[in-house]
C-alpha atoms as a PDB file:
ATOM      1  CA  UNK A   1       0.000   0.000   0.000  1.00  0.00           C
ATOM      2  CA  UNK A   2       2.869   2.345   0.723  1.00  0.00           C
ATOM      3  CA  UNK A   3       4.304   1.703  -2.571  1.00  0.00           C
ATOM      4  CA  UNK A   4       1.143   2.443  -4.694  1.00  0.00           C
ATOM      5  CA  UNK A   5       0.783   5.769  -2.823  1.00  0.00           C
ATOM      6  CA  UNK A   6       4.158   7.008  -3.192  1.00  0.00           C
ATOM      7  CA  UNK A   7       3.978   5.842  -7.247  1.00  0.00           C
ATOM      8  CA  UNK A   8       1.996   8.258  -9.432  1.00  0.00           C
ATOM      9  CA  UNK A   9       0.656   6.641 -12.650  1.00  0.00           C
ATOM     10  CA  UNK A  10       2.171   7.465 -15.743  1.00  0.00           C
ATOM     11  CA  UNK A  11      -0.187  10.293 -18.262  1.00  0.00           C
ATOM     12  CA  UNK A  12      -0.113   9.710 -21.535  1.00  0.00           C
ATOM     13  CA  UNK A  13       0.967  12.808 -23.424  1.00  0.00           C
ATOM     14  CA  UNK A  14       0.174  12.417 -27.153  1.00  0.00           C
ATOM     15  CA  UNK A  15      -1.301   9.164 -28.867  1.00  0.00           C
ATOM     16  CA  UNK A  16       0.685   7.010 -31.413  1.00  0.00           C
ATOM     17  CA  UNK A  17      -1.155   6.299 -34.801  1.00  0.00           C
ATOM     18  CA  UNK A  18      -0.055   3.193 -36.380  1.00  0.00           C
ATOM     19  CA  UNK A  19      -0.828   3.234 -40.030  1.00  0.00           C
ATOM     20  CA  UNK A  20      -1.980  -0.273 -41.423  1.00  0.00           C
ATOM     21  CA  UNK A  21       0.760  -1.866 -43.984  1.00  0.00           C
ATOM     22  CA  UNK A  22      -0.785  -1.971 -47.738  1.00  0.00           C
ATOM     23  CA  UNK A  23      -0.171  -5.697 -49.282  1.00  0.00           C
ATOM     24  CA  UNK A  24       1.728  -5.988 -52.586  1.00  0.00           C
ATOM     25  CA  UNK A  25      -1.330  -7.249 -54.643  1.00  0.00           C
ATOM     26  CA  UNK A  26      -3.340  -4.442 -53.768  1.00  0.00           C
ATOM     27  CA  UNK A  27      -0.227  -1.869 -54.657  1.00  0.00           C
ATOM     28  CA  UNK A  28       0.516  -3.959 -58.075  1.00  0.00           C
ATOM     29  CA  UNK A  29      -3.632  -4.007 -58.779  1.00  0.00           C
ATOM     30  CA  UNK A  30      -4.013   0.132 -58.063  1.00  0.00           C
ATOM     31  CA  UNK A  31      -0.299   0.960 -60.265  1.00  0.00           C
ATOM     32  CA  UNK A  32      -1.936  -1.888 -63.868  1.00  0.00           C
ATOM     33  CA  UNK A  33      -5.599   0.038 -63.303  1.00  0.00           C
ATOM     34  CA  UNK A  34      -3.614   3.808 -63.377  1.00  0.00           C
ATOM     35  CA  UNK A  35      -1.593   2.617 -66.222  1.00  0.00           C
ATOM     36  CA  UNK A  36      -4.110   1.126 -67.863  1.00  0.00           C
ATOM     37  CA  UNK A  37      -6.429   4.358 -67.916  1.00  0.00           C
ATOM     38  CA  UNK A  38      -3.209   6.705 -68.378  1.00  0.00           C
ATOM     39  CA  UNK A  39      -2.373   4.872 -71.920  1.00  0.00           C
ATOM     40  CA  UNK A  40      -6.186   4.706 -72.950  1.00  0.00           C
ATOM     41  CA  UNK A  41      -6.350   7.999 -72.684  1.00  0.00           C
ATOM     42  CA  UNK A  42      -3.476   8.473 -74.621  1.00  0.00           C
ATOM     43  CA  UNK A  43      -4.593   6.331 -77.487  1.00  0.00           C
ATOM     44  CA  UNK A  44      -7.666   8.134 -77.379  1.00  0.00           C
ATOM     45  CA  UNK A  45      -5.729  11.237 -77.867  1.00  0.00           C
ATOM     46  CA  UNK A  46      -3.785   9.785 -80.171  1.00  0.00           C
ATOM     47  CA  UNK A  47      -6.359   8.781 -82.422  1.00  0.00           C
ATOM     48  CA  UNK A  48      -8.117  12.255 -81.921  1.00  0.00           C
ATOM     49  CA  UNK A  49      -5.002  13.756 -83.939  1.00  0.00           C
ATOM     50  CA  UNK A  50      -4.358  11.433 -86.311  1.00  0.00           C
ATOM     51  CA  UNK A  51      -8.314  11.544 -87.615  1.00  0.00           C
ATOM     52  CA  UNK A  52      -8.343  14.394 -90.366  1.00  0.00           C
ATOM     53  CA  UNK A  53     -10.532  15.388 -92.798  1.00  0.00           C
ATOM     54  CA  UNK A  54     -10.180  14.655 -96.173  1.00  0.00           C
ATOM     55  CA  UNK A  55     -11.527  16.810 -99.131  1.00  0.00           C
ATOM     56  CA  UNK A  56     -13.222  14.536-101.606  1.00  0.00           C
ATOM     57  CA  UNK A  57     -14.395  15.129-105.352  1.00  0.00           C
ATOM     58  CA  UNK A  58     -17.509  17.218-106.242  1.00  0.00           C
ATOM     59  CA  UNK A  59     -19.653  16.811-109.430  1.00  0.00           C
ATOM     60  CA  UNK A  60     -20.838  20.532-108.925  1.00  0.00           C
ATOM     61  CA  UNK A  61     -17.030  21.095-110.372  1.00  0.00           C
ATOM     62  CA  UNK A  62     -17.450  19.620-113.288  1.00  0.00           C
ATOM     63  CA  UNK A  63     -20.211  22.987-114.477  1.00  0.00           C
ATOM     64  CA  UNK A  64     -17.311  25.538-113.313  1.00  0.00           C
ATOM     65  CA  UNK A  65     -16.396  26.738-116.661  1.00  0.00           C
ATOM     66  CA  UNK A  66     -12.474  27.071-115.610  1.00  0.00           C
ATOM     67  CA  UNK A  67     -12.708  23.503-115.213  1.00  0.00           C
ATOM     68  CA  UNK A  68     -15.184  22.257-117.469  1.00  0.00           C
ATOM     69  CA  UNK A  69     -12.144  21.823-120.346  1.00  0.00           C
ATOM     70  CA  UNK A  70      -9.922  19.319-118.627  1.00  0.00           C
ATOM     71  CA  UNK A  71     -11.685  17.963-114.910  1.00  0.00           C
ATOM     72  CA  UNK A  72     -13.283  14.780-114.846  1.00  0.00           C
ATOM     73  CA  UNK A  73     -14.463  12.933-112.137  1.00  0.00           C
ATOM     74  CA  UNK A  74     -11.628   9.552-110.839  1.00  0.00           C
ATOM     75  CA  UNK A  75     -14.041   6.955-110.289  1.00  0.00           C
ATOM     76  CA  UNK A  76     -11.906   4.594-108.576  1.00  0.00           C
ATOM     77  CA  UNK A  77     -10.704   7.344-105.692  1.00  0.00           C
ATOM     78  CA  UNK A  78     -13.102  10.437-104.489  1.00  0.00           C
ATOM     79  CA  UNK A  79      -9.955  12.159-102.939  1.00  0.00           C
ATOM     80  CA  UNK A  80      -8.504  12.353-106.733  1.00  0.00           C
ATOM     81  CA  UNK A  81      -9.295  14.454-109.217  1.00  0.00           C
ATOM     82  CA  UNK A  82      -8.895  13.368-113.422  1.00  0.00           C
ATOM     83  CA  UNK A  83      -6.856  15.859-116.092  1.00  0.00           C
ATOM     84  CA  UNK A  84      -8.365  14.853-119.970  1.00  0.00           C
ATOM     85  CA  UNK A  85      -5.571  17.588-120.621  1.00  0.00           C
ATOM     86  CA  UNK A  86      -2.413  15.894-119.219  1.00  0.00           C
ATOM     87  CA  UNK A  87      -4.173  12.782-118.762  1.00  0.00           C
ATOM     88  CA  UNK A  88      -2.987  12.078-114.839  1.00  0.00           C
ATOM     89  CA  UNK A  89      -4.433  11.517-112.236  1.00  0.00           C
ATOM     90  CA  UNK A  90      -3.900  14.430-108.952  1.00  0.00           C
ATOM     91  CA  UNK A  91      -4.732  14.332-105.108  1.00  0.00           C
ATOM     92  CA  UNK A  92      -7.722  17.182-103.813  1.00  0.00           C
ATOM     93  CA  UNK A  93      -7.086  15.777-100.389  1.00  0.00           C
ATOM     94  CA  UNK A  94      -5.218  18.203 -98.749  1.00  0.00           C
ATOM     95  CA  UNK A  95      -7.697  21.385-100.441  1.00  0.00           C
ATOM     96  CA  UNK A  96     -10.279  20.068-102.750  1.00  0.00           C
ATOM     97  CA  UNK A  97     -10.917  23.011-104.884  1.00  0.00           C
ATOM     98  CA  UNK A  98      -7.291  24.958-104.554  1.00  0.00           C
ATOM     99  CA  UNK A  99      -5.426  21.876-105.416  1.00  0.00           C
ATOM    100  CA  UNK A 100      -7.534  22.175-108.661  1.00  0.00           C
ATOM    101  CA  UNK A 101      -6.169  25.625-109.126  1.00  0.00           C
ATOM    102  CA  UNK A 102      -2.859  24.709-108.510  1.00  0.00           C
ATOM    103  CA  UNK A 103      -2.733  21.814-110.808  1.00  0.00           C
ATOM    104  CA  UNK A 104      -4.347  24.158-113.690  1.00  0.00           C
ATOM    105  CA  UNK A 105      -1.595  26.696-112.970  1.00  0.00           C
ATOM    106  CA  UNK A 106       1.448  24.326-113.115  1.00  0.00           C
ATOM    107  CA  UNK A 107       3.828  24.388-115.883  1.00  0.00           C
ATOM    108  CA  UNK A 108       3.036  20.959-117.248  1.00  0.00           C
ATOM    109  CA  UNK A 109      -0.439  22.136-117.768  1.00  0.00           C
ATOM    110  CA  UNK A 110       0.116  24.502-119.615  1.00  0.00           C
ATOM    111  CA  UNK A 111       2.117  22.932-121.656  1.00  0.00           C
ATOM    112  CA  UNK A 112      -0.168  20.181-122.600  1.00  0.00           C
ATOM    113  CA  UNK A 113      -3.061  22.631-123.005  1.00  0.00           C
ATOM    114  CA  UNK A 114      -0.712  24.859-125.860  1.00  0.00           C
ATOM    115  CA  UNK A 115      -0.010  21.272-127.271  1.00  0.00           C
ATOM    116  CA  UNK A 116      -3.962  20.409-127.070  1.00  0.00           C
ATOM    117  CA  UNK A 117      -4.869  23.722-128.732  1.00  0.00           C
ATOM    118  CA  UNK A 118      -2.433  23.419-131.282  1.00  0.00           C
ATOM    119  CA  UNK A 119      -3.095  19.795-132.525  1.00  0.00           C
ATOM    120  CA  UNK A 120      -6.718  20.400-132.092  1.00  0.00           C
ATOM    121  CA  UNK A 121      -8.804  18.262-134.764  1.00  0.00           C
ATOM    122  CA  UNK A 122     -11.109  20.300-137.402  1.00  0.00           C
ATOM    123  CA  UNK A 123     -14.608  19.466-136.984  1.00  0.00           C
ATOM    124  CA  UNK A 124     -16.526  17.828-139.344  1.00  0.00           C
ATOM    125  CA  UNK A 125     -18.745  21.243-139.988  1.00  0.00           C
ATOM    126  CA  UNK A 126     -15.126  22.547-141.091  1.00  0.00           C
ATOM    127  CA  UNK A 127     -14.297  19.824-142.931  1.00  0.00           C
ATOM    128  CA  UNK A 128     -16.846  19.509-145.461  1.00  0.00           C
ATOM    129  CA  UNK A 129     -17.223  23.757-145.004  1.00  0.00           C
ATOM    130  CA  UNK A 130     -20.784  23.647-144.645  1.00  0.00           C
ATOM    131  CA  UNK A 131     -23.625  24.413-142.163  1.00  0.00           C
ATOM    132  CA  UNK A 132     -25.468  22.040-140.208  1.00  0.00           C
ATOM    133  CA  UNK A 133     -28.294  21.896-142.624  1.00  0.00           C
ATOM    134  CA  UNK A 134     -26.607  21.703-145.658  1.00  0.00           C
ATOM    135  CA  UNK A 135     -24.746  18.304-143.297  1.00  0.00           C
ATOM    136  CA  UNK A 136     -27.668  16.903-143.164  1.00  0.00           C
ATOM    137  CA  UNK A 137     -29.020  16.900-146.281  1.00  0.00           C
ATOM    138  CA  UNK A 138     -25.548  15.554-147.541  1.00  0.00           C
ATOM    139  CA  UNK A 139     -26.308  12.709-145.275  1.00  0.00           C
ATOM    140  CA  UNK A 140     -29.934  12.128-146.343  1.00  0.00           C
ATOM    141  CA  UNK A 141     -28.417  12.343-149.740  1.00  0.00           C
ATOM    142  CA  UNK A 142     -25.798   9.413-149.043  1.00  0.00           C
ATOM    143  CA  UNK A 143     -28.558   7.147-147.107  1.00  0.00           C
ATOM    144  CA  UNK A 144     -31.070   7.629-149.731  1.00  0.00           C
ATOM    145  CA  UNK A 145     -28.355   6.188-152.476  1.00  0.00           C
ATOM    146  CA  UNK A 146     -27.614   3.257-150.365  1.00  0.00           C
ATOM    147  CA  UNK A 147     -30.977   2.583-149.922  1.00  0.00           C
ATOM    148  CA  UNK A 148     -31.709   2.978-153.999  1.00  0.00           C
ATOM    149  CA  UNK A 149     -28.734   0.074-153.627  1.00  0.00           C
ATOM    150  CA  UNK A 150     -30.065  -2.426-151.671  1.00  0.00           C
ATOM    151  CA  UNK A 151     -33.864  -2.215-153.427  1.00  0.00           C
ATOM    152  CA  UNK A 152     -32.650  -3.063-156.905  1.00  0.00           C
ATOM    153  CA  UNK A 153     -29.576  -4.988-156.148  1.00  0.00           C
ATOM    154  CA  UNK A 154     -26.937  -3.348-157.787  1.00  0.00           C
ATOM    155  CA  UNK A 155     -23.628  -3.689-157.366  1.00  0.00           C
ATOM    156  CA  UNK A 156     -21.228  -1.743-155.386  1.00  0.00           C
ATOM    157  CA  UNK A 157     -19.059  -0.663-158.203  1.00  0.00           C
ATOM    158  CA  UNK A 158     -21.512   0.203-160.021  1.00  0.00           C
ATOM    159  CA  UNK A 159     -23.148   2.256-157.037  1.00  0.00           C
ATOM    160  CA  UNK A 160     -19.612   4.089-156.781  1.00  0.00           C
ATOM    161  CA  UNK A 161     -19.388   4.662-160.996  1.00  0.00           C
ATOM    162  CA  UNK A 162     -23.186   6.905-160.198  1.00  0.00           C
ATOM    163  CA  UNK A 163     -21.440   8.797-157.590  1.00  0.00           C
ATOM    164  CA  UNK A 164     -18.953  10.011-159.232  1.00  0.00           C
ATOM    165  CA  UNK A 165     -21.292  10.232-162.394  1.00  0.00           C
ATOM    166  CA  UNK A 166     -23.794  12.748-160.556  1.00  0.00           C
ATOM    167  CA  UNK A 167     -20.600  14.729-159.559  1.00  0.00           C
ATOM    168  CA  UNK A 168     -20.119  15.382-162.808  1.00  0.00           C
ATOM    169  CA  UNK A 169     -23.451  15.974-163.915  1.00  0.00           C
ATOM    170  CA  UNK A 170     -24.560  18.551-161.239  1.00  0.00           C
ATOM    171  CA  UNK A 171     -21.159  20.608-160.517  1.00  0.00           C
ATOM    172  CA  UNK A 172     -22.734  23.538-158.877  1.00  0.00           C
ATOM    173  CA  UNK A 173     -24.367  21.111-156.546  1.00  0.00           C
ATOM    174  CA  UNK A 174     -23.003  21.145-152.933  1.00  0.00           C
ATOM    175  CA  UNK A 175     -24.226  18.006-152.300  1.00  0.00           C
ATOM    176  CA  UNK A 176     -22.958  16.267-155.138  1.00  0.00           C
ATOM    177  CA  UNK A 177     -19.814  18.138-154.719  1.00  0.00           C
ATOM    178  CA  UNK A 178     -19.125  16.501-151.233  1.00  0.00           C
ATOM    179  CA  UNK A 179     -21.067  12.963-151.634  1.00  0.00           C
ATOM    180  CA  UNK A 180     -19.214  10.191-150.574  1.00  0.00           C
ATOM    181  CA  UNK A 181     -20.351   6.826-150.966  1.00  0.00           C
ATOM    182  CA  UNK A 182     -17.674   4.087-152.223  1.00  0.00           C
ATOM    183  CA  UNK A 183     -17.306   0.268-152.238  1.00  0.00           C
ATOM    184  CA  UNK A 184     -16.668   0.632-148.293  1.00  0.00           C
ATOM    185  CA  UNK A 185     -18.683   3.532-146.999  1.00  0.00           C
ATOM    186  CA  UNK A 186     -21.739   1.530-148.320  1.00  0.00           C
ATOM    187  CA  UNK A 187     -21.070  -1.775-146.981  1.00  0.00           C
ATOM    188  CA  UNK A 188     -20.682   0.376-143.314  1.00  0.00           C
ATOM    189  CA  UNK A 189     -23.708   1.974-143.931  1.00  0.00           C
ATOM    190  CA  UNK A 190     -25.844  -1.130-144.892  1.00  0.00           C
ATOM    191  CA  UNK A 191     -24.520  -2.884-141.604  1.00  0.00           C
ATOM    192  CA  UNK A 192     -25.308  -0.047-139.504  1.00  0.00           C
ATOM    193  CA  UNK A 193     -28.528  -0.567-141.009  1.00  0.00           C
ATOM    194  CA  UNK A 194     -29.472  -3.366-140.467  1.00  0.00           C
ATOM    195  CA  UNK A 195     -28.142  -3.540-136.714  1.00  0.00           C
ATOM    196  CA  UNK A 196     -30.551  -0.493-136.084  1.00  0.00           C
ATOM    197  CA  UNK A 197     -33.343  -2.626-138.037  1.00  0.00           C
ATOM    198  CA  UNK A 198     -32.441  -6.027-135.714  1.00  0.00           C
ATOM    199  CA  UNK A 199     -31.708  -4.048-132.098  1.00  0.00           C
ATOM    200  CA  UNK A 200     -34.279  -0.938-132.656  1.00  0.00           C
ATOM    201  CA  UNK A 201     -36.556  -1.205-135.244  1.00  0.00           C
ATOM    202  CA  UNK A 202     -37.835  -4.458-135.048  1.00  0.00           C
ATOM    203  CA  UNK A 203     -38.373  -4.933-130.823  1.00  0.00           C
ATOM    204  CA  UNK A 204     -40.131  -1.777-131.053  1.00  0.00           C
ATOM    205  CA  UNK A 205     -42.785  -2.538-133.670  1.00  0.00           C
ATOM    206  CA  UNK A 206     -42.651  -6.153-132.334  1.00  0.00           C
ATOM    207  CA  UNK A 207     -43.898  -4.751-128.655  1.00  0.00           C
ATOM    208  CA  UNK A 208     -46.457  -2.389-130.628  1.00  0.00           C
ATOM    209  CA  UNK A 209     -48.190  -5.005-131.995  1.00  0.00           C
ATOM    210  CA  UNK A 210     -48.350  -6.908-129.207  1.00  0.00           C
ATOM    211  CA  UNK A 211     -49.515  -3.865-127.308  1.00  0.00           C
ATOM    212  CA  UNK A 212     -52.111  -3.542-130.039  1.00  0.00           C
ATOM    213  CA  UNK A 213     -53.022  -7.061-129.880  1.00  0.00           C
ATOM    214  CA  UNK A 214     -54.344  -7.096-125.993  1.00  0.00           C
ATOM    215  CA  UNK A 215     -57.310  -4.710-126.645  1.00  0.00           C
ATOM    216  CA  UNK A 216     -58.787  -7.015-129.675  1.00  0.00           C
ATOM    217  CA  UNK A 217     -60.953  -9.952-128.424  1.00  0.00           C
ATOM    218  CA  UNK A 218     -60.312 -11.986-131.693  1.00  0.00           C
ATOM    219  CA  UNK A 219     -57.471 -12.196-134.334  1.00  0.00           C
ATOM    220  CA  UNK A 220     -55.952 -14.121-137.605  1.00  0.00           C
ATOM    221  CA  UNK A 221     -52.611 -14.197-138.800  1.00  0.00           C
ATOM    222  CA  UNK A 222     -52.400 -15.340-142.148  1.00  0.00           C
ATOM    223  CA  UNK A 223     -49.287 -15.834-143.795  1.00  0.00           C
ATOM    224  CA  UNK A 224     -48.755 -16.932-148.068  1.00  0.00           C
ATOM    225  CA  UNK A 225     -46.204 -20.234-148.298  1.00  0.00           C
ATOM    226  CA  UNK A 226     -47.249 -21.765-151.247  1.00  0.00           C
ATOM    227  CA  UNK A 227     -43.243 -22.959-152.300  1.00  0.00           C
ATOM    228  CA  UNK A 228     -42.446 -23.926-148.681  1.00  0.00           C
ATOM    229  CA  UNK A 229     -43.444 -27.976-147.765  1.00  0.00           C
ATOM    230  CA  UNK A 230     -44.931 -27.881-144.115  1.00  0.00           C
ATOM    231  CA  UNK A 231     -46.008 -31.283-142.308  1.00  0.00           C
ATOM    232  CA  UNK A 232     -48.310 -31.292-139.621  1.00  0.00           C
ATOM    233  CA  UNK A 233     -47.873 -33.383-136.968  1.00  0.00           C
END
């Protein structure tokens, strides 16, 4: 008893926090997540810069009369642009319309566009010097002797000996003065005849008369074979 009165007990001045010690799979499991979400938002950002846009071909071009003489339309790749002039193919990625511009302006260009205006082709109205009209009835002219031709079978020298006879007998005739119709121009002609006769002519009377043929209750055909041998069956 003497001893516990003559020993005070010890005070406690300031309390002692002990923090609790983190384990390594929780440490390695918070470091993968903040890496994880650090470089997915950097490919994220990455991407973001990478993505640009693109200027790609417009057909509203094609009526801009600076560009209506040499730019056509690249099928194969909207970002590209077609020159009929220098016959390449150019990039309107970057500016669309100003890499036009720059392509008209550049020296090779030019060049082919002098060339293009210098070996330019006369046209067949400057050929033959004569006006549309006048053209055509040269043409009627030509068809109508083919035609005379074919009806009475004659020949195609002897076809070529008229031309060159009516040349001769009508001098101050344009039209016989330009006629052209040999050996090889008529042969052309007669097949492009007849494939407008097979392709054209005859599908579309063929679906006219069956047209006309669905508003008639009744119809005959009657047909005249008196040299062909037909056995019924």
């Amino acid at each position: 008893d003497h001893f516990s009165l003559q020993v005070d007990p010890l005070t406690v001045k300031e309390s002692v926090t002990v923090t609790p010690k983190t384990t390594t799979a929780a440490t390695s499991t918070n470091s993968s997540s903040s890496s994880s979400s650090s470089s997915a938002s950097s490919s994220s950002s990455s991407s973001t810069t990478n993505k640009r846009y693109c200027s790609k071909f417009k057909k509203e071009w094609l009526s801009n009369s600076s560009f209506s003489m040499f730019l056509r339309e690249c099928k194969s790749d909207p970002t590209k642009a077609l020159c009929a002039v220098c016959n390449l193919q150019f990039s309107i990625e970057n500016s669309g319309i100003d890499d036009i511009n720059r392509h008209s302006k550049s020296k090779k260009h030019l060049e082919c566009l002098k060339s293009a205006e210098s070996n330019r082709s006369q046209t067949i109205y400057e050929t033959f010097h004569m006006t549309t009209s006048e053209l055509n009835k040269l043409c009627a002219a030509e068809v109508t002797m083919v035609f005379h031709t074919v009806k009475h079978s004659h020949s195609y020298i002897s076809q070529d000996c008229t031309i060159n006879l009516s040349k001769k007998c009508f001098p101050d005739s344009s039209i016989a003065k330009n006629i052209t119709c040999n050996r090889t121009k008529q042969y052309s002609l007669i097949n492009w005849a007849r494939e407008i006769a097979c392709n054209v002519l005859a599908p579309s009377i063929t679906n006219y008369v069956v047209l006309e043929l669905r508003d008639v209750a009744f119809f005959s055909v009657c047909s005249y074979m008196s040299k062909l041998k037909l056995e019924f069956n």
